[in-house]
Protein backbone atom coordinates (compact mmCIF):
# COMPACT_ATOMS: atom_id res chain seq x y z
CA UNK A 1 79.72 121.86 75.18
CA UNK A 2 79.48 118.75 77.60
CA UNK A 3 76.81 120.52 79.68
CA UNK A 4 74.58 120.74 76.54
CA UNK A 5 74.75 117.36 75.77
CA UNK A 6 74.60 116.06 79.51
CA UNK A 7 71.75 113.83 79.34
CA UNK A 8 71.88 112.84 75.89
CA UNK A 9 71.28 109.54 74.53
CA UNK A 10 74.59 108.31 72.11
CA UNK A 11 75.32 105.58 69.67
CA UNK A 12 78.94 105.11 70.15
CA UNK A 13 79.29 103.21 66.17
CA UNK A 14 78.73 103.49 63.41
CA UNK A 15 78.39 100.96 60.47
CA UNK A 16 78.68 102.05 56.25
CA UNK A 17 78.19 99.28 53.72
CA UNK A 18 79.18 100.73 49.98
CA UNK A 19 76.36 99.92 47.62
CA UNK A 20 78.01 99.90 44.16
CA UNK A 21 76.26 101.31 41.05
CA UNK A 22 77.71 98.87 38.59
CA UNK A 23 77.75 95.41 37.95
CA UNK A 24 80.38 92.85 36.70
CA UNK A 25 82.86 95.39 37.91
CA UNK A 26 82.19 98.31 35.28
CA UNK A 27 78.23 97.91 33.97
CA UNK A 28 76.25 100.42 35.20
CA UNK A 29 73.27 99.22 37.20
CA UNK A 30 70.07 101.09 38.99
CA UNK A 31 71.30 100.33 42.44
CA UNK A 32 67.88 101.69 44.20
CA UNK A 33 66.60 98.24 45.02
CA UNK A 34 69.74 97.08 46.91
CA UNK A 35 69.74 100.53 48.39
CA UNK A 36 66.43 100.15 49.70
CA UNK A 37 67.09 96.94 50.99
CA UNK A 38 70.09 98.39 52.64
CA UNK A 39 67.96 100.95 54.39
CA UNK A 40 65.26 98.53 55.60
CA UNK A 41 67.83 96.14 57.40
CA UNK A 42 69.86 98.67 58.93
CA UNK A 43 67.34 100.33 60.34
CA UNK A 44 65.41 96.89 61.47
CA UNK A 45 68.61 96.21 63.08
CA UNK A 46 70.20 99.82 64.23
CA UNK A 47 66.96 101.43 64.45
CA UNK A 48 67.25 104.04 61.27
CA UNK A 49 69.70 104.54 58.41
CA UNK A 50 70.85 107.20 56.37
CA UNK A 51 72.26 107.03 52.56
CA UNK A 52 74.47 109.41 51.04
CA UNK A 53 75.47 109.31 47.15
CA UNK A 54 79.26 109.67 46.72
CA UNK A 55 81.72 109.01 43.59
CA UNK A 56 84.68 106.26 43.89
CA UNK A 57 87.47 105.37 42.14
CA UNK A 58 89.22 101.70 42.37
CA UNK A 59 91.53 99.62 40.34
CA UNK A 60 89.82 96.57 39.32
CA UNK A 61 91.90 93.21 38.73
CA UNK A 62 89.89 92.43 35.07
CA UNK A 63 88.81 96.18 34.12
CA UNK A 64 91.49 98.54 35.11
CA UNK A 65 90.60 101.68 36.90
CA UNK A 66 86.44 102.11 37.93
CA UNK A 67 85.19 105.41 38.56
CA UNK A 68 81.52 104.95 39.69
CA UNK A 69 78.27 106.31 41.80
CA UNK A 70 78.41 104.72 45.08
CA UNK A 71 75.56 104.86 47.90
CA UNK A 72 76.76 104.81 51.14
CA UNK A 73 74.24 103.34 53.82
CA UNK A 74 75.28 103.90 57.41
CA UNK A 75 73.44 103.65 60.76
CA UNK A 76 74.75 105.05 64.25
CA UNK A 77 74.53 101.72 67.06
CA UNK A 78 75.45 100.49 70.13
CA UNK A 79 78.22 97.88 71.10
CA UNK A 80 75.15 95.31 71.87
CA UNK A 81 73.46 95.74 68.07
CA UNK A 82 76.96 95.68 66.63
CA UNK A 83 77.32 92.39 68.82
CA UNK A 84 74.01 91.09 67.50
CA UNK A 85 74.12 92.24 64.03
CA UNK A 86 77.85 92.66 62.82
CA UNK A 87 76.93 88.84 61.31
CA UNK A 88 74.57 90.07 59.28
CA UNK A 89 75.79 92.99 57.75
CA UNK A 90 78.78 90.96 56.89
CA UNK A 91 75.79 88.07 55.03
CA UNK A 92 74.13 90.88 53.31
CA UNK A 93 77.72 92.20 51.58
CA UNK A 94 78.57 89.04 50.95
CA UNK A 95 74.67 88.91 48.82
CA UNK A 96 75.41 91.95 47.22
CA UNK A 97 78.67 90.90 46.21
CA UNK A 98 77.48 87.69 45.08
CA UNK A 99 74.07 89.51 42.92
CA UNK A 100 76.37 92.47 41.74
CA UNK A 101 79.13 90.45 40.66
CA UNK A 102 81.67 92.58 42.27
CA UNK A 103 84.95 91.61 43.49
CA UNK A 104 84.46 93.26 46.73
CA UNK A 105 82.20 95.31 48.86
CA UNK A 106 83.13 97.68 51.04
CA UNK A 107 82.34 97.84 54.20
CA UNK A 108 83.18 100.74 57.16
CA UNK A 109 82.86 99.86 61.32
CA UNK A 110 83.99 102.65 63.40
CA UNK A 111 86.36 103.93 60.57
CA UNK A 112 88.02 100.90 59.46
CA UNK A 113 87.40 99.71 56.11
CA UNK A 114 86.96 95.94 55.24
CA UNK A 115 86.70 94.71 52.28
CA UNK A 116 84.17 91.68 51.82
């Protein structure tokens, strides 16, 4: 295997930030414009992104359990972009907290989770 990927160029991290589909904690909510967002800034800062729809499940301290549509946007990187742009992933969940209302946002770096 090593021999095929002699050569290679690698992004040794990766970066998720958990785009929630609801606001207030359990309203649902079109999330494709803070998706989209998402997208553009990761991959102004990583150089591309991918998002991938899952369902999660978390106990909320006003509503009681949440069971919602998630979109997770991720982007592969290198130790200099996380560096340079850690800071502003970190901004950006803290504005999607803030306009979704949430109580957190989650986000993923080299899988840890961190809740913002």
């Amino acid at each position: 295997m090593e021999n095929a990927l002699k050569g290679l160029f690698s992004l040794d991290h990766n970066i998720k930030l958990y785009i929630p589909s609801t606001v207030e904690a359990n309203k649902p909510v079109d999330n494709t414009p803070q998706v989209d967002e998402a997208l553009r800034l990761f991959s102004k800062w990583f150089g591309g992104a991918t998002a991938n729809r899952a369902v999660g499940a978390w106990n909320s301290d006003k509503v009681g359990l949440v069971k919602e549509k998630v979109t997770i946007v991720e982007s592969y990187c290198t130790a200099e972009q996380v560096e340079e742009y850690i800071g502003l992933v970190v901004e950006h969940g803290k504005k999607l907290k803030r306009d979704m209302s949430q109580e957190a946002i989650s986000l993923e770096y080299d899988n840890k989770l961190f809740f913002i």
